[in-house]
C-alpha atoms as a PDB file:
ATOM      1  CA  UNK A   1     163.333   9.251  57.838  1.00  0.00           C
ATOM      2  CA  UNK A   2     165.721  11.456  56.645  1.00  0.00           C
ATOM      3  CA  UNK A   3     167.732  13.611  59.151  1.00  0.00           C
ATOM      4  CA  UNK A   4     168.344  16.233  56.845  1.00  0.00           C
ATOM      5  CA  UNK A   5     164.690  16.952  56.347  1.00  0.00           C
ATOM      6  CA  UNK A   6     163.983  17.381  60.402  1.00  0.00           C
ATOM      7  CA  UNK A   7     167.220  19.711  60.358  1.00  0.00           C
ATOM      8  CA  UNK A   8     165.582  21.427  57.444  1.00  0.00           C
ATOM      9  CA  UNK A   9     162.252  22.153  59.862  1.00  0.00           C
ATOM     10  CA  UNK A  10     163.766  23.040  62.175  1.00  0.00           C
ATOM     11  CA  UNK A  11     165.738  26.220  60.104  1.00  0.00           C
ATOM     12  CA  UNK A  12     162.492  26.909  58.558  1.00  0.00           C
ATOM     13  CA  UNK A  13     160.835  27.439  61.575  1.00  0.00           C
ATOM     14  CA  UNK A  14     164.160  29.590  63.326  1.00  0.00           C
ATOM     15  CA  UNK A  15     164.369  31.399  60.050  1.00  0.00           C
ATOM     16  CA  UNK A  16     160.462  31.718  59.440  1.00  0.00           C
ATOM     17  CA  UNK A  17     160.404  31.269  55.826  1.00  0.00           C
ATOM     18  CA  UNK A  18     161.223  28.881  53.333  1.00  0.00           C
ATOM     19  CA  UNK A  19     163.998  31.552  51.075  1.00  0.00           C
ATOM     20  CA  UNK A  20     165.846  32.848  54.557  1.00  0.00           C
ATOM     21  CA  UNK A  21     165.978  28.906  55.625  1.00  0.00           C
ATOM     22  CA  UNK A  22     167.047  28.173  51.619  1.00  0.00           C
ATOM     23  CA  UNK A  23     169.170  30.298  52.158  1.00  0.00           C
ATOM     24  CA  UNK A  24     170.991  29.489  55.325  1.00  0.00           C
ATOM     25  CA  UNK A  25     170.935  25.802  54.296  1.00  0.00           C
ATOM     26  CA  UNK A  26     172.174  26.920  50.777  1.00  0.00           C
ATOM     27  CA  UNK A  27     169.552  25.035  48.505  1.00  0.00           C
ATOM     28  CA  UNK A  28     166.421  26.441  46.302  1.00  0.00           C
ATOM     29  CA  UNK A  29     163.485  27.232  48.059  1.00  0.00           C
ATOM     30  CA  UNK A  30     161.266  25.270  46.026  1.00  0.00           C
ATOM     31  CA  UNK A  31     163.742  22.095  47.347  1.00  0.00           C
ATOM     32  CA  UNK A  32     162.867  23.419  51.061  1.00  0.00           C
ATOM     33  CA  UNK A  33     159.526  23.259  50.431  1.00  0.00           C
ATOM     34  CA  UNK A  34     159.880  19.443  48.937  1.00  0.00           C
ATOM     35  CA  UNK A  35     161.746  18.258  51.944  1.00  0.00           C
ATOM     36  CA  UNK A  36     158.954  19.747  54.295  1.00  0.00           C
ATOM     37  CA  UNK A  37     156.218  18.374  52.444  1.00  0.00           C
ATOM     38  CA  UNK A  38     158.090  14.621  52.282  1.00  0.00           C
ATOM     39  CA  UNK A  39     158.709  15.277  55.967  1.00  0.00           C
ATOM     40  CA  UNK A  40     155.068  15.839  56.193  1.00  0.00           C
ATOM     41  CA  UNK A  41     154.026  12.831  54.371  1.00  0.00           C
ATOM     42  CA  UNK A  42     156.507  10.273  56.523  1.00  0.00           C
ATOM     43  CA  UNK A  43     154.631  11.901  59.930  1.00  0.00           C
ATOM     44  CA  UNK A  44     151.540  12.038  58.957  1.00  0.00           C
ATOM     45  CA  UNK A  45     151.010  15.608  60.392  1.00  0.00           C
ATOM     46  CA  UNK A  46     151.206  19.247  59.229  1.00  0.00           C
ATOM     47  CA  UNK A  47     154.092  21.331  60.516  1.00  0.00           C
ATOM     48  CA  UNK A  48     154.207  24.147  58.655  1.00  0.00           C
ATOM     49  CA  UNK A  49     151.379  26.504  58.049  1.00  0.00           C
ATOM     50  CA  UNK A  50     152.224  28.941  55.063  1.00  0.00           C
ATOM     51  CA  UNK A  51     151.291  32.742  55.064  1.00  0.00           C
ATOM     52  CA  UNK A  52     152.449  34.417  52.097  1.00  0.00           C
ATOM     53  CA  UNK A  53     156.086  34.466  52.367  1.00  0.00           C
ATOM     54  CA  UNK A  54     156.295  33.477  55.521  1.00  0.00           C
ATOM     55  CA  UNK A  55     155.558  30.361  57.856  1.00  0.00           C
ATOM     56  CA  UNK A  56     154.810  29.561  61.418  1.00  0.00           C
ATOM     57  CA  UNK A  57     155.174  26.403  63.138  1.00  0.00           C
ATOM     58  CA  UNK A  58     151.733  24.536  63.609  1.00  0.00           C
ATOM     59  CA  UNK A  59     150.076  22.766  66.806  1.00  0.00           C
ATOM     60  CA  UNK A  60     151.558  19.396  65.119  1.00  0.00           C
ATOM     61  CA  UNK A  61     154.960  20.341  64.383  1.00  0.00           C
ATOM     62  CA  UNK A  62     155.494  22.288  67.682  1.00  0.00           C
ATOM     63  CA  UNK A  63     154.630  19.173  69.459  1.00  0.00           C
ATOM     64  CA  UNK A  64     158.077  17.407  67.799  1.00  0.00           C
ATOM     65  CA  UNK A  65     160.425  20.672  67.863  1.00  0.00           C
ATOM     66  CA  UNK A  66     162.488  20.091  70.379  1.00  0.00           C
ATOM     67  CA  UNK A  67     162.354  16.160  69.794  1.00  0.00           C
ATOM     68  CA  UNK A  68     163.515  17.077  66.508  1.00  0.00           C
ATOM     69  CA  UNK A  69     166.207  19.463  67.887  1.00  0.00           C
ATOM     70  CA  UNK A  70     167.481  16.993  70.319  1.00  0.00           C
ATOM     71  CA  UNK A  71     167.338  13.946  67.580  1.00  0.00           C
ATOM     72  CA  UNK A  72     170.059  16.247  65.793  1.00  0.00           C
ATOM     73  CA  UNK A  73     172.111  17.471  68.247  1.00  0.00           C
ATOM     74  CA  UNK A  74     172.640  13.787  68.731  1.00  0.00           C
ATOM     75  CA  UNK A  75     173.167  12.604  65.831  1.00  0.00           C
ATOM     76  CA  UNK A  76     175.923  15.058  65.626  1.00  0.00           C
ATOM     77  CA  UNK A  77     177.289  13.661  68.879  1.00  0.00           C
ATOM     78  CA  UNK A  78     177.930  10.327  66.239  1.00  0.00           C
ATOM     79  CA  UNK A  79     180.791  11.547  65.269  1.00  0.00           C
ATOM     80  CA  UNK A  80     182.483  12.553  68.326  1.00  0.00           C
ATOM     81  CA  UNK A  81     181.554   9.091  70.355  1.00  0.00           C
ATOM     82  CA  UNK A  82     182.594   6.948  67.754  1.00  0.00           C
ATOM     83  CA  UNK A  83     186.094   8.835  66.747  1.00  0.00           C
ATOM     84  CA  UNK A  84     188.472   8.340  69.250  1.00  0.00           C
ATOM     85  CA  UNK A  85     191.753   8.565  66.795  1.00  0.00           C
ATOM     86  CA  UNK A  86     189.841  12.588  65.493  1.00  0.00           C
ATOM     87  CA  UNK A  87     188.913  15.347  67.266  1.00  0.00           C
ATOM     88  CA  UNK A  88     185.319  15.726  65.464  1.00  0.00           C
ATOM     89  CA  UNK A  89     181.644  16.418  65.742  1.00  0.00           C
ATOM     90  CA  UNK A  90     179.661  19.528  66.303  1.00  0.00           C
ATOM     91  CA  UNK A  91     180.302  21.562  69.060  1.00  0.00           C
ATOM     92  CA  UNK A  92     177.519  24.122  70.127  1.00  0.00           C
ATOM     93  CA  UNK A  93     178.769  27.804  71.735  1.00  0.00           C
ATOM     94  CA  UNK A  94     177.943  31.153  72.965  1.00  0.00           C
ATOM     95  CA  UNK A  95     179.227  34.086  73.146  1.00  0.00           C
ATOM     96  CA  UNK A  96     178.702  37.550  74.442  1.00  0.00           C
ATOM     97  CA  UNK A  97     178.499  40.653  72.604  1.00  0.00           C
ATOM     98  CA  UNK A  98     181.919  41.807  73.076  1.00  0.00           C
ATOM     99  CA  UNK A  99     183.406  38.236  72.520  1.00  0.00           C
ATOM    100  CA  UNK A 100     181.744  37.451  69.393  1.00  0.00           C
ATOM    101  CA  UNK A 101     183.860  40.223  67.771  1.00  0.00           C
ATOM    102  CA  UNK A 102     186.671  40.635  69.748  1.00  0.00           C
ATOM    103  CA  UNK A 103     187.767  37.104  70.839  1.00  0.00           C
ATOM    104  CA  UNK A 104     185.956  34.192  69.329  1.00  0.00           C
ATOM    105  CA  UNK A 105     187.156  34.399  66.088  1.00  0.00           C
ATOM    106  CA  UNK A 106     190.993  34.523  67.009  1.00  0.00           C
ATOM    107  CA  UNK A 107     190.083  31.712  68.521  1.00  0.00           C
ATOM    108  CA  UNK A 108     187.676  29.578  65.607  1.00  0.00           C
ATOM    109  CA  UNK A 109     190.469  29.887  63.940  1.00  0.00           C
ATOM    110  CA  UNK A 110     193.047  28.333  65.521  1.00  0.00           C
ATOM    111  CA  UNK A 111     190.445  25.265  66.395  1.00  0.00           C
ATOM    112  CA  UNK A 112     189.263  24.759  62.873  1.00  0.00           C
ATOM    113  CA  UNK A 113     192.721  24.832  61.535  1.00  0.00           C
ATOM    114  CA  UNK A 114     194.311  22.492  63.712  1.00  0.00           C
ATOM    115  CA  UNK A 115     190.819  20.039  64.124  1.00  0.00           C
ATOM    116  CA  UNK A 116     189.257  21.199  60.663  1.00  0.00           C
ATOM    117  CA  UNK A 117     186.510  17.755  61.223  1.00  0.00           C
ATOM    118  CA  UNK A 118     185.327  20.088  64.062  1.00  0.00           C
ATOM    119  CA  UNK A 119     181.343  22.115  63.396  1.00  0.00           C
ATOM    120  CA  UNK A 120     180.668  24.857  65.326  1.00  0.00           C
ATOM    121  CA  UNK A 121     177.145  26.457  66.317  1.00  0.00           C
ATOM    122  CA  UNK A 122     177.449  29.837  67.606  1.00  0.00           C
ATOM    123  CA  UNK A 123     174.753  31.286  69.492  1.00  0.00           C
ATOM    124  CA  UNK A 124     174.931  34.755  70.026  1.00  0.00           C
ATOM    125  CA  UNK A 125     173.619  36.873  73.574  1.00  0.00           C
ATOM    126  CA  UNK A 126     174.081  38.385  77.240  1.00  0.00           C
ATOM    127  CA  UNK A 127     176.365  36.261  79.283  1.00  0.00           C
ATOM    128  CA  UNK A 128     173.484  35.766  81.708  1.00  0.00           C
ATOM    129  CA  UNK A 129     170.973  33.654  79.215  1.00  0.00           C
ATOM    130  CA  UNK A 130     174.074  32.161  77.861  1.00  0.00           C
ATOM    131  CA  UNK A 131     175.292  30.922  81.333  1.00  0.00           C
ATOM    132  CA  UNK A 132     171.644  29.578  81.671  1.00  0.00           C
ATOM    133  CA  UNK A 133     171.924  27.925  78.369  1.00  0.00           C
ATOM    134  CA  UNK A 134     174.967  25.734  79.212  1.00  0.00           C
ATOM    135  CA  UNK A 135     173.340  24.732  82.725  1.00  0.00           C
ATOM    136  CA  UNK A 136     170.100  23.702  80.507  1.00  0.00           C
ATOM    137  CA  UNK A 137     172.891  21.838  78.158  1.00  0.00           C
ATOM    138  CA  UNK A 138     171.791  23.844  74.878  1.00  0.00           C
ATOM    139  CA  UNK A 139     175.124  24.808  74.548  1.00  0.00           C
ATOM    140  CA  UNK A 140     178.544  22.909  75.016  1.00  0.00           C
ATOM    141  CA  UNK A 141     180.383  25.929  76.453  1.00  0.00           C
ATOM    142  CA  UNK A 142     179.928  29.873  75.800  1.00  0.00           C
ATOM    143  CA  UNK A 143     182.380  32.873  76.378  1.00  0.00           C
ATOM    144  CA  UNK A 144     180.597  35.209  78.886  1.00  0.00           C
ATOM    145  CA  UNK A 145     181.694  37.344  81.720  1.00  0.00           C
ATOM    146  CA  UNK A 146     182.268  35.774  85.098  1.00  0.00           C
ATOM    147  CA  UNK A 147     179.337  35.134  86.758  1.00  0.00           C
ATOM    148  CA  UNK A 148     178.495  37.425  90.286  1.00  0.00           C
ATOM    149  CA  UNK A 149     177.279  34.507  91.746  1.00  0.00           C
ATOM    150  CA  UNK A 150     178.760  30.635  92.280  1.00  0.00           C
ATOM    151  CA  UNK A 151     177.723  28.415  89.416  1.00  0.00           C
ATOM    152  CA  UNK A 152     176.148  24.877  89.924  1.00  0.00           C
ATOM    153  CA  UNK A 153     178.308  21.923  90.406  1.00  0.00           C
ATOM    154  CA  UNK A 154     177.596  20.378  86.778  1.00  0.00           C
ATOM    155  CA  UNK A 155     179.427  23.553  85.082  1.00  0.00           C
ATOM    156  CA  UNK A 156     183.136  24.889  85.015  1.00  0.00           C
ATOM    157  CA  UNK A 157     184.335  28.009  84.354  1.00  0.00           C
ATOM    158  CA  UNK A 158     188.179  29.422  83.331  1.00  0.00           C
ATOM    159  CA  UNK A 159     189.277  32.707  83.003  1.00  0.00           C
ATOM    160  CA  UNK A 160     190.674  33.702  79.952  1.00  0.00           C
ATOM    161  CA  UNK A 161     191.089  37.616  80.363  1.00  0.00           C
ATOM    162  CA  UNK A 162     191.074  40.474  82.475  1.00  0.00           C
ATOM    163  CA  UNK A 163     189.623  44.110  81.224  1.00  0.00           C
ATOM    164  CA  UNK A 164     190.082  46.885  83.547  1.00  0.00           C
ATOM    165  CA  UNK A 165     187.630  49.788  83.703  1.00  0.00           C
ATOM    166  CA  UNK A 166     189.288  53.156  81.705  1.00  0.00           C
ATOM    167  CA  UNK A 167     188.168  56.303  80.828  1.00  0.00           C
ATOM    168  CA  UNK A 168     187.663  56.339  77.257  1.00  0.00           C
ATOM    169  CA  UNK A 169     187.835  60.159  76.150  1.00  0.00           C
ATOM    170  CA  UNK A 170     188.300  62.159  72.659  1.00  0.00           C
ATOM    171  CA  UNK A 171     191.954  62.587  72.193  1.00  0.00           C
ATOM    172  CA  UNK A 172     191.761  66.278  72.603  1.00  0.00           C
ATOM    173  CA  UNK A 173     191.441  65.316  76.319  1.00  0.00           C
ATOM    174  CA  UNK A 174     194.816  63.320  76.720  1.00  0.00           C
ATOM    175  CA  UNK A 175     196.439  64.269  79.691  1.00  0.00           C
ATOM    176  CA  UNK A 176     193.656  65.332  81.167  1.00  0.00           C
ATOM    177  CA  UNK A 177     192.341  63.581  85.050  1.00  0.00           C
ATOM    178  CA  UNK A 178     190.540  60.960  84.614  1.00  0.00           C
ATOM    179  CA  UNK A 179     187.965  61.829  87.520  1.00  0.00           C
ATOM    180  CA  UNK A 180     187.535  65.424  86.858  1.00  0.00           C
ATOM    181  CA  UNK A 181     186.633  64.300  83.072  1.00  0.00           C
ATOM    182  CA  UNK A 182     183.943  61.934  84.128  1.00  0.00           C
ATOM    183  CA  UNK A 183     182.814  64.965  86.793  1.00  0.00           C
ATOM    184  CA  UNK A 184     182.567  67.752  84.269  1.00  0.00           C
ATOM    185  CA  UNK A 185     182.139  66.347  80.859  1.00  0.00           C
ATOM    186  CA  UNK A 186     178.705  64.436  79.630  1.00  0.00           C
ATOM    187  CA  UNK A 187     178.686  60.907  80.561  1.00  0.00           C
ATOM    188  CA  UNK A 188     177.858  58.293  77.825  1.00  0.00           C
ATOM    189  CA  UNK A 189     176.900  55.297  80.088  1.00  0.00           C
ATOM    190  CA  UNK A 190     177.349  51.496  79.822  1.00  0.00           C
ATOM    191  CA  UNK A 191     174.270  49.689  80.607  1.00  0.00           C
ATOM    192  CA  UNK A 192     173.779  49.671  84.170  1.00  0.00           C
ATOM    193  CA  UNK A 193     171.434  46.222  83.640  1.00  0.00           C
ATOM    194  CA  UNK A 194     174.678  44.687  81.870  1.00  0.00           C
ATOM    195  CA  UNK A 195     177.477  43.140  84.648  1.00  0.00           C
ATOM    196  CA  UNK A 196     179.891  45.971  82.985  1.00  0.00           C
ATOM    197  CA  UNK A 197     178.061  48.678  83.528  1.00  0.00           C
ATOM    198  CA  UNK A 198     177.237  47.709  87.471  1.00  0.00           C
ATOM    199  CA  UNK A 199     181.196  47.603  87.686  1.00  0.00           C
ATOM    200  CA  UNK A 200     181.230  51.221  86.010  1.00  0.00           C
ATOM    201  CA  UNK A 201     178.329  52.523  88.135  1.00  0.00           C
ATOM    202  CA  UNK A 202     179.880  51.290  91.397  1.00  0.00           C
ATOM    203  CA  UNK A 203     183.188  52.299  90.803  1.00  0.00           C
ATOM    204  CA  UNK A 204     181.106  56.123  90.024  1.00  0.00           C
ATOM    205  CA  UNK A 205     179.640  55.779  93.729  1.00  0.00           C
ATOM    206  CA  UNK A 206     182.399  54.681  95.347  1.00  0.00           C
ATOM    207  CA  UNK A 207     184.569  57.555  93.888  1.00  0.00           C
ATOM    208  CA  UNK A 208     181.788  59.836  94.533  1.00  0.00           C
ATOM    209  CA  UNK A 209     181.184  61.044  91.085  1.00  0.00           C
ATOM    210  CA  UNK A 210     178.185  62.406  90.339  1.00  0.00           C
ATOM    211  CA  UNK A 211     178.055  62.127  86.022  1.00  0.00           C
ATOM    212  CA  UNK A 212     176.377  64.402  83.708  1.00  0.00           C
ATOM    213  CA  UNK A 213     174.509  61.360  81.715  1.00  0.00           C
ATOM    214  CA  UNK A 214     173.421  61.651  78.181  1.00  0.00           C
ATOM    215  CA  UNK A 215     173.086  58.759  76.573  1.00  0.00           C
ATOM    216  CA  UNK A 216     172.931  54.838  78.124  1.00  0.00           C
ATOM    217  CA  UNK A 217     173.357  51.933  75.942  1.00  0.00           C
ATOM    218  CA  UNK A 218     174.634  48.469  75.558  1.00  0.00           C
ATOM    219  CA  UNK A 219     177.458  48.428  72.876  1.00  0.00           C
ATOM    220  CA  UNK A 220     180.887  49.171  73.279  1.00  0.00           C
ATOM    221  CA  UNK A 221     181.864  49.884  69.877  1.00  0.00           C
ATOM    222  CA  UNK A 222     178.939  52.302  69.419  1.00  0.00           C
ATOM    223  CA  UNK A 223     180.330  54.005  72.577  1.00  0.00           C
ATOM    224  CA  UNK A 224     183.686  54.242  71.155  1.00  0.00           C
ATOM    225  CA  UNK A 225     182.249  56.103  68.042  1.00  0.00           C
ATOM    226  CA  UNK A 226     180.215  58.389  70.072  1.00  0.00           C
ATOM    227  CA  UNK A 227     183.174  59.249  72.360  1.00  0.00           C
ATOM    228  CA  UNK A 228     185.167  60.337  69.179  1.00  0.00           C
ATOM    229  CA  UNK A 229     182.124  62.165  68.147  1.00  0.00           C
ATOM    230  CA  UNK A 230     182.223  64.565  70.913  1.00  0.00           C
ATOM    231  CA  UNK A 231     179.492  63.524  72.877  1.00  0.00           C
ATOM    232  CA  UNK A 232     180.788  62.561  76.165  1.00  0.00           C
ATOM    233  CA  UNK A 233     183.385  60.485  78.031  1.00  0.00           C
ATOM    234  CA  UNK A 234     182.745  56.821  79.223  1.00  0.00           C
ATOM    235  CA  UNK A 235     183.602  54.577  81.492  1.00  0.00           C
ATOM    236  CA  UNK A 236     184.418  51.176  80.406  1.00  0.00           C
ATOM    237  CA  UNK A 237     186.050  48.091  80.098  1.00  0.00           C
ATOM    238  CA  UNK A 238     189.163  48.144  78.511  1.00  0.00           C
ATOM    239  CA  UNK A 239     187.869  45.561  75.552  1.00  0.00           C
ATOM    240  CA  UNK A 240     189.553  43.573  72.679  1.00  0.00           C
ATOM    241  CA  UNK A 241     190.487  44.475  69.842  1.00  0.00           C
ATOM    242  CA  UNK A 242     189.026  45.050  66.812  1.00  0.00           C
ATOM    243  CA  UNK A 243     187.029  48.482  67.534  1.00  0.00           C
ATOM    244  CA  UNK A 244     185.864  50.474  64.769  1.00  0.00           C
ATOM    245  CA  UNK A 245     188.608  52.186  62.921  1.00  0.00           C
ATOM    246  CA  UNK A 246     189.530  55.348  62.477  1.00  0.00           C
ATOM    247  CA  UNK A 247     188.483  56.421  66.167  1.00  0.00           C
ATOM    248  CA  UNK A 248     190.669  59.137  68.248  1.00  0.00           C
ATOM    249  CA  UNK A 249     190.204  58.555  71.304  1.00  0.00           C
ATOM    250  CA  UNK A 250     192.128  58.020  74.439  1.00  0.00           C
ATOM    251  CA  UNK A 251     191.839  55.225  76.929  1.00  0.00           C
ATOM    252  CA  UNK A 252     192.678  57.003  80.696  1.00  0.00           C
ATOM    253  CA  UNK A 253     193.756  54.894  83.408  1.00  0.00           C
ATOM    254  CA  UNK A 254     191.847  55.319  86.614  1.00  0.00           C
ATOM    255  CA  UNK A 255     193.742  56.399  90.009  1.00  0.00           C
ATOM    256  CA  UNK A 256     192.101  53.908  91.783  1.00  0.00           C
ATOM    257  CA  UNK A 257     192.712  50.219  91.290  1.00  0.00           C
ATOM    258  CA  UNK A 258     189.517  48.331  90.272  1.00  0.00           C
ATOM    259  CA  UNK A 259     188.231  44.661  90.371  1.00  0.00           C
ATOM    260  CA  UNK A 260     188.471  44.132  86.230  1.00  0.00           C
ATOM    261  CA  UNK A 261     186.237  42.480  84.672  1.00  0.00           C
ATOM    262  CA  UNK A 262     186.853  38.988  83.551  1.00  0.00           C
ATOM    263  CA  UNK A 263     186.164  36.913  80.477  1.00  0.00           C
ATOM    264  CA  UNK A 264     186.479  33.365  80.214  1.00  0.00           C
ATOM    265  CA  UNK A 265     184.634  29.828  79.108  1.00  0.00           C
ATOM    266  CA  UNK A 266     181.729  28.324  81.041  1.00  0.00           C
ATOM    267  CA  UNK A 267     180.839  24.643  80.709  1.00  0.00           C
ATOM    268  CA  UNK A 268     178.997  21.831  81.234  1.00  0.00           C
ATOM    269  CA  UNK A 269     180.698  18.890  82.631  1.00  0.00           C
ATOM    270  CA  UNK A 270     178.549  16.183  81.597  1.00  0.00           C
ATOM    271  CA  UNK A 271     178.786  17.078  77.857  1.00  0.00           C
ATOM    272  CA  UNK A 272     179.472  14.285  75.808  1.00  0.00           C
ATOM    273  CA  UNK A 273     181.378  16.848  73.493  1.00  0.00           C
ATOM    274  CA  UNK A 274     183.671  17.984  76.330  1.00  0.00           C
ATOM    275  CA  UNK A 275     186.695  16.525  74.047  1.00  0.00           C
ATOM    276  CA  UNK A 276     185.663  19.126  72.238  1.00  0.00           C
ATOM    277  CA  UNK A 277     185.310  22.257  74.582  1.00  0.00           C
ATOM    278  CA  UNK A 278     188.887  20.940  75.940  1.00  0.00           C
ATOM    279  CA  UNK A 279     190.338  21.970  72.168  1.00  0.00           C
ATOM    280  CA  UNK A 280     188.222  25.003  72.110  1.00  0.00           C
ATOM    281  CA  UNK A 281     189.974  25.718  75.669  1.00  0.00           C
ATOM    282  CA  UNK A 282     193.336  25.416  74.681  1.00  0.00           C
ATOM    283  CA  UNK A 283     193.133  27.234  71.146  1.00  0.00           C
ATOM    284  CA  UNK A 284     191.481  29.660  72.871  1.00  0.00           C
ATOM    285  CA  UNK A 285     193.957  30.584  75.484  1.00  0.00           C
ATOM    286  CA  UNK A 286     196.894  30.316  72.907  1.00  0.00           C
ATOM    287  CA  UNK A 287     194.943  32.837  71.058  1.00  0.00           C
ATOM    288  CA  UNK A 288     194.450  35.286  74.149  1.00  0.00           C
ATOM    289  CA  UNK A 289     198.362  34.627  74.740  1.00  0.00           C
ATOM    290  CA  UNK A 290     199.461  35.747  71.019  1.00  0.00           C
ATOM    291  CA  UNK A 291     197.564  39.400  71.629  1.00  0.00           C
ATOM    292  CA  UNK A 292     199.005  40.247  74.371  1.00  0.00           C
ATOM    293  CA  UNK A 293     202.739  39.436  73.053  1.00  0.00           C
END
């Protein structure tokens, strides 16, 4: 049985059509829809059940999806167990909203120029499913916010940097103090359900400032834009670069010192790709070191 056929399944069934999963494995959909029905043929089962343009994942085929996933993430593992002169395989990550833009890449590259025999899957999401999703070993490692809590014994974590909370303000408002603008001005909010935002919220309550909130959301950037849009001040964590550009905006120091928060790599111990999460470690804090020269 060919491997590339189960791994070509499995991306129909995460893309959920044939063309998106063509495309992402960069083949003719008409050659996806070969390799499924060849797949079909050498099981003995349907997997696939075809509406229209799209496809969902029958009784059959969801019986063998995670078989099939796991049959692949080991085959990957070939590689790494049976080069011990390369640094090589597939190495499965997360990363958090902020870290997928900001940090991550900085740090890919580094890794894939230095180990370029090195794969990477990057799952996107909040720190907390991703923290979940190394315990559960579906990832290798992730980049996430520290955890409020003490992880399990199997898992690791390092800190990589530190982002205190700012006021982020229109640049009209330069000079300006910090806790009289968050007072007096409209309050664009980070989520209070996101780790962040609690820091934001309880640094608001212990400072006893009572905002004037207009918006709430989860995305940094977009709160950037708004703030140089004139609709409010924010409080926030001072993130990494890029942001959107073009933005005039301030970032305000607070008066009062604040815990920061912290960004870093979670991981499992018991990975058989830890070789690899060890490179991914060091390229990444070489790449954290270079931004703030």
């Amino acid at each position: 049985m060919e491997t590339q056929f189960l791994n070509t399944f499995v991306t129909v069934v995460d893309q959920g059509s044939m063309a998106a999963a063509a495309r992402v494995l960069n083949i003719t959909p008409a050659a996806v829809a070969q390799q499924i029905r060849t797949l079909e043929r050498e099981i003995g089962a349907t997997l696939i059940a075809r509406v229209g343009r799209t496809v969902s994942v029958t009784e059959e085929g969801s019986r063998i999806l995670q078989r099939s996933r796991d049959l692949l993430r080991n085959v990957a593992d070939l590689r790494s167990v049976a080069n011990d002169n390369a640094v090589s395989g597939e190495l499965r990550l997360g990363a958090c909203p902020t870290a997928l833009a900001g940090m991550l890449p900085d740090a890919l590259a580094r890794m894939v120029e230095a180990f370029p025999l090195i794969n990477v899957f990057i799952k996107p999401g909040y720190s907390a499913d991703l923290y979940r999703a190394v315990e559960e070993g579906d990832l290798d490692a992730a980049l996430v916010l520290q955890a409020p809590y003490a992880l399990p014994k199997t898992c690791e974590w390092q800190l990589l940097r530190e982002e205190p909370l700012v006021v982020l303000a229109p640049d009209s408002m330069a000079g300006r103090d910090p806790h009289e603008l968050l007072a007096t001005e409209p309050m664009i909010r980070y989520d209070r359900h996101q780790w962040g935002g609690r820091q934001a919220d309880e640094y608001l309550r212990a400072a006893g400032i009572v905002p004037r909130e207009r918006f709430e959301l989860n995305a940094l950037n977009a709160i950037a834009v708004m703030v140089d849009r004139g609709l409010g001040v924010s409080l926030v964590p001072d993130w990494a670069r890029p942001w959107p550009e073009g933005l005039k905006v301030v970032r305000i120091p607070l008066p009062q010192a604040t815990v920061p928060r912290r960004i870093g790599v979670v991981w499992s111990r018991s990975s058989v790709r830890v070789r690899l999460v060890t490179v991914f470690l060091q390229e990444s804090r070489k790449a954290m070191q270079a931004q703030t020269r």
